[in-house]
Protein backbone atom coordinates (compact mmCIF):
# COMPACT_ATOMS: atom_id res chain seq x y z
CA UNK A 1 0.00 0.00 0.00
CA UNK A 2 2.74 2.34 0.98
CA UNK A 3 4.54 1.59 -2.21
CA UNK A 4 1.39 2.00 -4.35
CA UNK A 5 1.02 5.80 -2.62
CA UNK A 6 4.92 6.46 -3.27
CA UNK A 7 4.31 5.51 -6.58
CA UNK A 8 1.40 7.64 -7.39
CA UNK A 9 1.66 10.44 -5.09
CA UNK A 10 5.15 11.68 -5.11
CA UNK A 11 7.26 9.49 -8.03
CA UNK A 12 4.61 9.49 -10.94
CA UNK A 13 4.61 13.39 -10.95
CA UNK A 14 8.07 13.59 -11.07
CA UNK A 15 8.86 10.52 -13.58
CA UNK A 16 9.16 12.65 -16.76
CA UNK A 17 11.53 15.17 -15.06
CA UNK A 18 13.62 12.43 -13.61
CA UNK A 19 13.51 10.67 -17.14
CA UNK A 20 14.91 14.20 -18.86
CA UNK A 21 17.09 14.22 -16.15
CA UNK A 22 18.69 10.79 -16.40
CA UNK A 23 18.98 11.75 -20.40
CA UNK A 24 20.74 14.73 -20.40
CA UNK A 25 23.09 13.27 -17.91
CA UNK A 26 24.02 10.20 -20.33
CA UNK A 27 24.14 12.73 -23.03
CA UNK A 28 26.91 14.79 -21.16
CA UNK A 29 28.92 11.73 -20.44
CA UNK A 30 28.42 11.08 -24.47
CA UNK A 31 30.33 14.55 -24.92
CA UNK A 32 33.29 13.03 -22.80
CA UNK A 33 32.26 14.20 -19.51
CA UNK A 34 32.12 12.57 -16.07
CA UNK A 35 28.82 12.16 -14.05
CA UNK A 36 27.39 11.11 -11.38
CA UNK A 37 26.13 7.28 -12.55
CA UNK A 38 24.95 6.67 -8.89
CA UNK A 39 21.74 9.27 -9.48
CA UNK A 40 20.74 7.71 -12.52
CA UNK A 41 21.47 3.75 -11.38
CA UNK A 42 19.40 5.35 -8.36
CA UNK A 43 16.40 6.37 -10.86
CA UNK A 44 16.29 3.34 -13.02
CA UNK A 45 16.54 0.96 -9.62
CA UNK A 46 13.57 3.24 -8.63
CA UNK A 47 11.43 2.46 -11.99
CA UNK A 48 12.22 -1.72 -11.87
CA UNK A 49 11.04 -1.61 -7.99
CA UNK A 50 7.96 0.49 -8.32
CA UNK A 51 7.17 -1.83 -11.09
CA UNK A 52 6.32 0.99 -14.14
CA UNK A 53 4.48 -0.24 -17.53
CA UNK A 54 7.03 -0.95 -20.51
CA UNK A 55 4.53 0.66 -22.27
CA UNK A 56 4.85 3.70 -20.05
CA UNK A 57 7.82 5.23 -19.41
CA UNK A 58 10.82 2.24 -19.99
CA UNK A 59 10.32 2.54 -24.05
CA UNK A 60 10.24 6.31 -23.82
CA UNK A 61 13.54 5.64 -21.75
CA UNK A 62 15.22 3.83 -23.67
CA UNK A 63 14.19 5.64 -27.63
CA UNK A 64 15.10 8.61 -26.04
CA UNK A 65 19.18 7.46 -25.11
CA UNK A 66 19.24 6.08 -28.48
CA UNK A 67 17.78 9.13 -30.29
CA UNK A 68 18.33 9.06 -34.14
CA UNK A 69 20.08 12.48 -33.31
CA UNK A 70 23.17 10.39 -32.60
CA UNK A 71 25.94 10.96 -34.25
CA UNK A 72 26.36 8.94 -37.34
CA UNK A 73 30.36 8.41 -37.52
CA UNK A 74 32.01 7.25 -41.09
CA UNK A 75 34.79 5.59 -39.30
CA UNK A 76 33.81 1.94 -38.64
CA UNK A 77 36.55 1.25 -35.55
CA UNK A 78 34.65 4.89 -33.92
CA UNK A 79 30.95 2.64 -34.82
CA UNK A 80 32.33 -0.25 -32.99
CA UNK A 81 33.61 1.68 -30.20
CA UNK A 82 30.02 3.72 -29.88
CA UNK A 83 28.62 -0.29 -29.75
CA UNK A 84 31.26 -1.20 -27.04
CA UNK A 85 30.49 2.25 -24.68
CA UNK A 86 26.29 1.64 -25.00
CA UNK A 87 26.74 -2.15 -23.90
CA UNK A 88 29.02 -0.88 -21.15
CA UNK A 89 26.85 1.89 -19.92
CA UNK A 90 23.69 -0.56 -19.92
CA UNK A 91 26.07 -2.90 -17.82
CA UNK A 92 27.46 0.01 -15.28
CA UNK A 93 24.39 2.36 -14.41
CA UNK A 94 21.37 0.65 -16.66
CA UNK A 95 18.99 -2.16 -16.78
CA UNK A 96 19.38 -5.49 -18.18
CA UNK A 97 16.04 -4.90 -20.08
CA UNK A 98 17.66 -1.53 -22.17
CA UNK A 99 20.28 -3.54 -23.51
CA UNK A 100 18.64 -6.06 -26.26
CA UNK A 101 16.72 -2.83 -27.41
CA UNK A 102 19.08 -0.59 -26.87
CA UNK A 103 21.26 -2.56 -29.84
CA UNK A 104 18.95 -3.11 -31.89
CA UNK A 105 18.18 0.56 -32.18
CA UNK A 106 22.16 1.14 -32.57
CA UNK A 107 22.11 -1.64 -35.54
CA UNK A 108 19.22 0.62 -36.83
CA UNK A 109 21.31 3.97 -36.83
CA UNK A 110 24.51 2.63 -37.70
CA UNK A 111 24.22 -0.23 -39.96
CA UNK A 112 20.89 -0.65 -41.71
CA UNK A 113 20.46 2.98 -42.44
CA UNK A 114 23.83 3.40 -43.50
CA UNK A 115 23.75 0.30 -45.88
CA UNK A 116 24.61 1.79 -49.12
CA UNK A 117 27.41 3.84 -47.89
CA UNK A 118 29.22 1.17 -46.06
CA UNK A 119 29.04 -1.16 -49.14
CA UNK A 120 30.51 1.13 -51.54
CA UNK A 121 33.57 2.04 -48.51
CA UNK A 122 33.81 -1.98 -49.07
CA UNK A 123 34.41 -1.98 -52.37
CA UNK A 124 36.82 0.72 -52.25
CA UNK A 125 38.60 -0.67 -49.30
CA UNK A 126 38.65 -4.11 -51.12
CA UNK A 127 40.08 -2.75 -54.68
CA UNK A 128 42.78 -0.32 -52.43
CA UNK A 129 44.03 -4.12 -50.44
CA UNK A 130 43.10 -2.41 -46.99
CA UNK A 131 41.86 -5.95 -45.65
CA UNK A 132 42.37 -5.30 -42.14
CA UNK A 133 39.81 -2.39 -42.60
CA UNK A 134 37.41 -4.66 -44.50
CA UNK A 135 37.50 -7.08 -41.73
CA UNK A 136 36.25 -5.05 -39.64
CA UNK A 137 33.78 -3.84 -41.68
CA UNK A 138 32.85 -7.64 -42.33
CA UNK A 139 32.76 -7.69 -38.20
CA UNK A 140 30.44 -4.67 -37.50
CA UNK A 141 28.10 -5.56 -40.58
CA UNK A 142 27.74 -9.22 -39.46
CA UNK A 143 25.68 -8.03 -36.29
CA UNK A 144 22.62 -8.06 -39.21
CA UNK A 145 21.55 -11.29 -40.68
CA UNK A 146 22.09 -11.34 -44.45
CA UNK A 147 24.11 -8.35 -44.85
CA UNK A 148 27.00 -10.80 -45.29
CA UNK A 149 25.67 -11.95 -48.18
CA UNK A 150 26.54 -8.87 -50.30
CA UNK A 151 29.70 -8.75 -49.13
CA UNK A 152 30.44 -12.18 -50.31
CA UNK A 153 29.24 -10.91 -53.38
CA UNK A 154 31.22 -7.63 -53.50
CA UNK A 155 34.54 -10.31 -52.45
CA UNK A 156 33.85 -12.35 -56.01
CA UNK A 157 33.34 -9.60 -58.17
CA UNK A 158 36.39 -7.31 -56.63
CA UNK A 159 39.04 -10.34 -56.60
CA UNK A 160 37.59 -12.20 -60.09
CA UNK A 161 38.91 -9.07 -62.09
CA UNK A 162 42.06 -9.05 -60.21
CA UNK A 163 42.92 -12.49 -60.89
CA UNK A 164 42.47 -12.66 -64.87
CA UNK A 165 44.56 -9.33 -65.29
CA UNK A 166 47.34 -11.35 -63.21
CA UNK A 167 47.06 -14.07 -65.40
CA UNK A 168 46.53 -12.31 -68.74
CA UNK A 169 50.39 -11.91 -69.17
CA UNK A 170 51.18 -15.55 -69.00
CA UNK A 171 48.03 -16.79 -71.25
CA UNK A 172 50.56 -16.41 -74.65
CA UNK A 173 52.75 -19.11 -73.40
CA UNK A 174 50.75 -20.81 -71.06
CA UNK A 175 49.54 -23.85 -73.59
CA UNK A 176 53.35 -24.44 -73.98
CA UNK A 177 54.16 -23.64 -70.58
CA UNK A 178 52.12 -25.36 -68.10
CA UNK A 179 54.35 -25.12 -64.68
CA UNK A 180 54.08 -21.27 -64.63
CA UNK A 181 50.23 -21.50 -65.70
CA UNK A 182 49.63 -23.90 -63.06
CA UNK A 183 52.01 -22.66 -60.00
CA UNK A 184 50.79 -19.40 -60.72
CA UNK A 185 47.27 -19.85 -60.56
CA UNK A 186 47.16 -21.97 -57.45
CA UNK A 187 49.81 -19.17 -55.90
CA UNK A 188 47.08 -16.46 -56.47
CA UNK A 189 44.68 -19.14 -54.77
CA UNK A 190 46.78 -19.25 -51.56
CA UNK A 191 47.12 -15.84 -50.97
CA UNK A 192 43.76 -15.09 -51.18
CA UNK A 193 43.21 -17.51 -48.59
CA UNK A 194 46.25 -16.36 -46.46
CA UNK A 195 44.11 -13.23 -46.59
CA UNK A 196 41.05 -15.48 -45.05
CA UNK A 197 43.08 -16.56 -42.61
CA UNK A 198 45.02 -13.50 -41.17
CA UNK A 199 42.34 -11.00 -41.71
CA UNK A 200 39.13 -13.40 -41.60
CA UNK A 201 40.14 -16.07 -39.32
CA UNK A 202 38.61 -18.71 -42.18
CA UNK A 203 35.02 -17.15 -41.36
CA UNK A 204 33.16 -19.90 -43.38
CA UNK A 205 31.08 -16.46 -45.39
CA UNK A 206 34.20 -15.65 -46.85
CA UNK A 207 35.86 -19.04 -47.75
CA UNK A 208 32.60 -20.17 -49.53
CA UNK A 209 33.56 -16.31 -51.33
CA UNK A 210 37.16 -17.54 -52.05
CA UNK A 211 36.36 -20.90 -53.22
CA UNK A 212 33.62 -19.63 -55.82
CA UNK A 213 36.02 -16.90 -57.10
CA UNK A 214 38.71 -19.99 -57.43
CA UNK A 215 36.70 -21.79 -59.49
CA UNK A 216 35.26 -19.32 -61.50
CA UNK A 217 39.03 -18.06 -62.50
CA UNK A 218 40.20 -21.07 -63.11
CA UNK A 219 37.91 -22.31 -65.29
CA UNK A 220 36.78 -19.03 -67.05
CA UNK A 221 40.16 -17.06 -67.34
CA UNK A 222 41.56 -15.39 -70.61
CA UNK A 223 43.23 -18.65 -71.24
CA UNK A 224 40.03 -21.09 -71.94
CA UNK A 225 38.63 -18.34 -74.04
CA UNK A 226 41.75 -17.73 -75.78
CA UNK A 227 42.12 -21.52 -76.93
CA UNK A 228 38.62 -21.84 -77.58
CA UNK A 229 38.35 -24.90 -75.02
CA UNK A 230 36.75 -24.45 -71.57
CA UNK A 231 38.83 -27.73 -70.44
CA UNK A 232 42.19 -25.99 -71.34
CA UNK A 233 43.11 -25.42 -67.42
CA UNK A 234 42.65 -29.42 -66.91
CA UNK A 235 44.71 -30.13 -69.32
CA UNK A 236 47.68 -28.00 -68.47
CA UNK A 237 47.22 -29.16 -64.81
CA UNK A 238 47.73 -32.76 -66.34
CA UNK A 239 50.49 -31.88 -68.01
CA UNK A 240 51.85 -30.15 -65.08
CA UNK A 241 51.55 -33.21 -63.05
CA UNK A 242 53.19 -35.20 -66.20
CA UNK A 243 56.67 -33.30 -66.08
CA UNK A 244 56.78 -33.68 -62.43
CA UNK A 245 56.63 -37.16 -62.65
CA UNK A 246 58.54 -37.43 -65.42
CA UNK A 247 61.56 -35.22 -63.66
CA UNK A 248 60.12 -33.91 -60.23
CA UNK A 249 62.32 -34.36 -56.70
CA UNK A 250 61.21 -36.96 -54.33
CA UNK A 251 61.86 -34.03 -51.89
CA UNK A 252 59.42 -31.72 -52.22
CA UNK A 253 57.30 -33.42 -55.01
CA UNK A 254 54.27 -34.74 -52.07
CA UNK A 255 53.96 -31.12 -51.50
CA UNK A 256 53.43 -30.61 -55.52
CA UNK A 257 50.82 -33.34 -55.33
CA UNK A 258 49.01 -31.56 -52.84
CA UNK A 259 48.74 -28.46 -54.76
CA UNK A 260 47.51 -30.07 -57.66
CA UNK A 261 44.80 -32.07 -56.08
CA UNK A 262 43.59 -28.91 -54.66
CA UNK A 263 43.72 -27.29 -58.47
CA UNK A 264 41.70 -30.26 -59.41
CA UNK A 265 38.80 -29.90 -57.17
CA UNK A 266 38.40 -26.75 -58.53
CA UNK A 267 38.35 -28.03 -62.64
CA UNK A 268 35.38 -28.61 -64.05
CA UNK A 269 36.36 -30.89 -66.62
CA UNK A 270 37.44 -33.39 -64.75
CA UNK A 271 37.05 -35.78 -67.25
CA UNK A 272 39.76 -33.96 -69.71
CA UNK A 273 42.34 -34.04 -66.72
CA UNK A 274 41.41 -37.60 -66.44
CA UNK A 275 41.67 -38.27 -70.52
CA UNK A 276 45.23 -36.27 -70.70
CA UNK A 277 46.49 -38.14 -67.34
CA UNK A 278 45.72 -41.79 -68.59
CA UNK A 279 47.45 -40.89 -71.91
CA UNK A 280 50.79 -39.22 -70.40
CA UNK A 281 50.80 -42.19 -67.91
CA UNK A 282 50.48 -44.73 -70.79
CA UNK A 283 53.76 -42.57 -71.96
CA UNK A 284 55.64 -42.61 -69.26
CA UNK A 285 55.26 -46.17 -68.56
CA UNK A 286 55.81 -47.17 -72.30
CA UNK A 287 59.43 -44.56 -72.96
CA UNK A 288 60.47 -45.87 -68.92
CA UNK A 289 60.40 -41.79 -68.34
CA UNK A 290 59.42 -42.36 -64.57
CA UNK A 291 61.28 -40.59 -62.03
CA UNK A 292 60.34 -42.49 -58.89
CA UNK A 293 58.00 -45.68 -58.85
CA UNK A 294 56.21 -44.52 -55.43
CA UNK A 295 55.42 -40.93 -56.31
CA UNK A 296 53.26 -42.45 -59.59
CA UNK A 297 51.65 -44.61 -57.08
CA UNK A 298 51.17 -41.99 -54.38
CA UNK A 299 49.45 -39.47 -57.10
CA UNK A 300 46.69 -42.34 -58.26
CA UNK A 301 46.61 -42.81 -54.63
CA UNK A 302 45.28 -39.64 -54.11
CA UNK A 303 42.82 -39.18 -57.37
CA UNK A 304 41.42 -42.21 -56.06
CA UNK A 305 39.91 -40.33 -53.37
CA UNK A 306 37.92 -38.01 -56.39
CA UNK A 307 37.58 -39.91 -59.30
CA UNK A 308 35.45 -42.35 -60.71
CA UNK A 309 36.24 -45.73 -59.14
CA UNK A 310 36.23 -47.14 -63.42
CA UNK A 311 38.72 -44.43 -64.01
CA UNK A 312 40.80 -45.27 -61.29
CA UNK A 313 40.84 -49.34 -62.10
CA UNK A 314 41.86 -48.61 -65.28
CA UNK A 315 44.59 -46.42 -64.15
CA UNK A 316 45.88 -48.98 -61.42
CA UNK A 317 45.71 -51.66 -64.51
CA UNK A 318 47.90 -49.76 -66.37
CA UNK A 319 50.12 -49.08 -63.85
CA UNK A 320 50.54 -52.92 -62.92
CA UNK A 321 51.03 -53.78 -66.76
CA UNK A 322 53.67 -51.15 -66.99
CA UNK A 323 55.19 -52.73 -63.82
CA UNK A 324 55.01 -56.06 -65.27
CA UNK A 325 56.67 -54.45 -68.56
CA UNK A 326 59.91 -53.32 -66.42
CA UNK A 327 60.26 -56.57 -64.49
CA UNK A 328 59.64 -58.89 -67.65
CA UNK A 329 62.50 -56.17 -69.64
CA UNK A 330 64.68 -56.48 -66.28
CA UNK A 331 64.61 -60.15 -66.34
CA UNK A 332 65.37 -59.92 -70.37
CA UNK A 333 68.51 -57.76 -69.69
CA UNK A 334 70.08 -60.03 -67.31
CA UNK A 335 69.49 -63.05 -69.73
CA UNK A 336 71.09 -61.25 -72.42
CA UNK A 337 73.72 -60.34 -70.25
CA UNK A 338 74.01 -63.51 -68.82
CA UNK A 339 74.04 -65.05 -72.30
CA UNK A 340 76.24 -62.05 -73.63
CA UNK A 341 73.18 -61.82 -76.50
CA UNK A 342 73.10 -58.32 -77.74
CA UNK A 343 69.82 -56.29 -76.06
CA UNK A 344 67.44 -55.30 -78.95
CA UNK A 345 65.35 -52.95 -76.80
CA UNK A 346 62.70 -55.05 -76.46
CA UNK A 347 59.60 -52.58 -74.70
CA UNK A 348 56.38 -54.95 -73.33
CA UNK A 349 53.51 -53.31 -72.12
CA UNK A 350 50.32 -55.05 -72.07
């Protein structure tokens, strides 16, 4: 009963006043000034107990500290920083209750009104390399569901362009050149994805955007169009793979491997890689061109993991037969030797 009087006798009168009050002290500690936080804790203790409507004076409360007369600040680490001070001043001197609103009315102000703006500073940060800016661009827009999607989008078409004027240069020699074709395509892959990784930390919006700009490049660079053959990059990567075996160090030829099994996921004509592989393996095997036995074996190994299982028996067949070919020629050599018959270069290969 007492409470009830308090309420209506002596606090409800002076609500409104207290309210401006509270407000104009939060908006002097906005202009870098120190207040008192114990009056307003005080005041908004005062409003939970005496148990006011949210329909009353709470909403009023709270639109009126986030007033669209806020500042609207270009710099994105100052936005952040306006997010970080709110949440902190709800947490010091405020109520639980103001904070969920309370954001969503600073994601009003700062984000969604200010789309348009803040994807064009994208694009320009993205096309100037400033990636440490962009990520945190990419961090203060991702508060908003599907925002993120247009920046995906803006990612594709600002690194696509990038990527065929890097490889335009090469395209004249790159159908008789396949190693610098190859190493430097999947070189342009990594650093975009050292750029996921340091600036990103592999956020899985912006690998999906790396992995579709990948493919799209290397399937649909200046170098397909030029030779009038949208397989053209599965070949080269074939015969990429070909002189490696054919010459490649055992040292650092498992880390080659690697590189071009991630270049293959991102062909789409698989089947041409497949066509030109069989063929230069048939070669190899046939002129005894092989460098080492177990790196042949380790790289059907690993298509075996992608490609058809048909494909891959017939690979594995071919690879026994040319085994059988070298052991059957060995065994010839040493009874020719043995016989001291003249070796007429006999070649088997089933």
């Amino acid at each position: 009963m007492a409470m009830g009087i308090w309420k209506l006798v002596f606090f409800e009168p002076l609500r409104s006043q207290l309210t401006l009050t509270c407000l104009q002290f939060i908006n002097t500690e906005r202009q870098n000034e120190i207040i008192d936080t114990r009056f307003i804790r005080a005041i908004v203790q005062s409003y939970v107990e005496l148990d006011f409507d949210e329909d009353s004076s709470v909403p009023y409360y709270i639109d009126q500290i986030t007033s669209s007369r806020l500042k609207i600040y270009k710099d994105n680490f100052e936005v952040e920083q306006r997010f970080q001070v709110d949440i902190h001043r709800v947490e010091s001197y405020l109520h639980s209750s103001t904070l969920a609103p309370l954001i969503k009315k600073l994601e009003q102000i700062f984000i969604l009104d200010q789309l348009e703006p803040i994807y064009t500073e994208a694009k320009t940060l993205l096309h100037n390399e400033n990636y440490s800016h962009f990520a945190f661009l990419f961090k203060l827009v991702g508060r908003i569901p599907n925002t993120i999607i247009e920046l995906k989008k803006i990612v594709e078409e600002n690194f696509c362009p990038k990527v065929i004027k890097s490889i335009t240069p090469i395209s004249v020699t790159a159908i008789d050149a396949s190693t610098n074709y190859v190493e430097s395509i999947l070189n342009i892959r990594e650093e975009f994805f050292k750029v996921v990784q340091e600036f990103f930390h592999n956020d899985e919006h912006f690998v999906a955007a790396v992995e579709k700009t990948c493919r799209n490049f290397i399937n649909n660079n200046v170098l397909p169009e030029s030779a009038d053959n949208a397989g053209k990059s599965a070949e080269l990567l074939a015969r990429y793979c070909d002189k490696l075996l054919r010459k490649g160090s055992e040292i650092d030829i498992e880390e080659k491997f690697n590189q071009i099994m991630i270049g293959f996921d991102y062909v789409k004509d698989k089947d041409v890689f497949e066509k030109f592989y069989y063929k230069m393996l048939f070669k190899r095997l046939l002129c005894g061109v092989r460098k080492y036995e177990y790196s042949e074996e380790s790289m059907i190994l690993r298509l075996k993991t992608i490609c058809d299982l048909t494909y891959i028996s017939k690979l594995q067949e071919l690879f026994q037969d040319g085994n059988i070919s070298k052991t059957l020629l060995d065994q010839y050599r040493l009874y020719c030797e043995k016989n001291k018959i003249n070796d007429i270069g006999i070649n088997i290969l089933n």
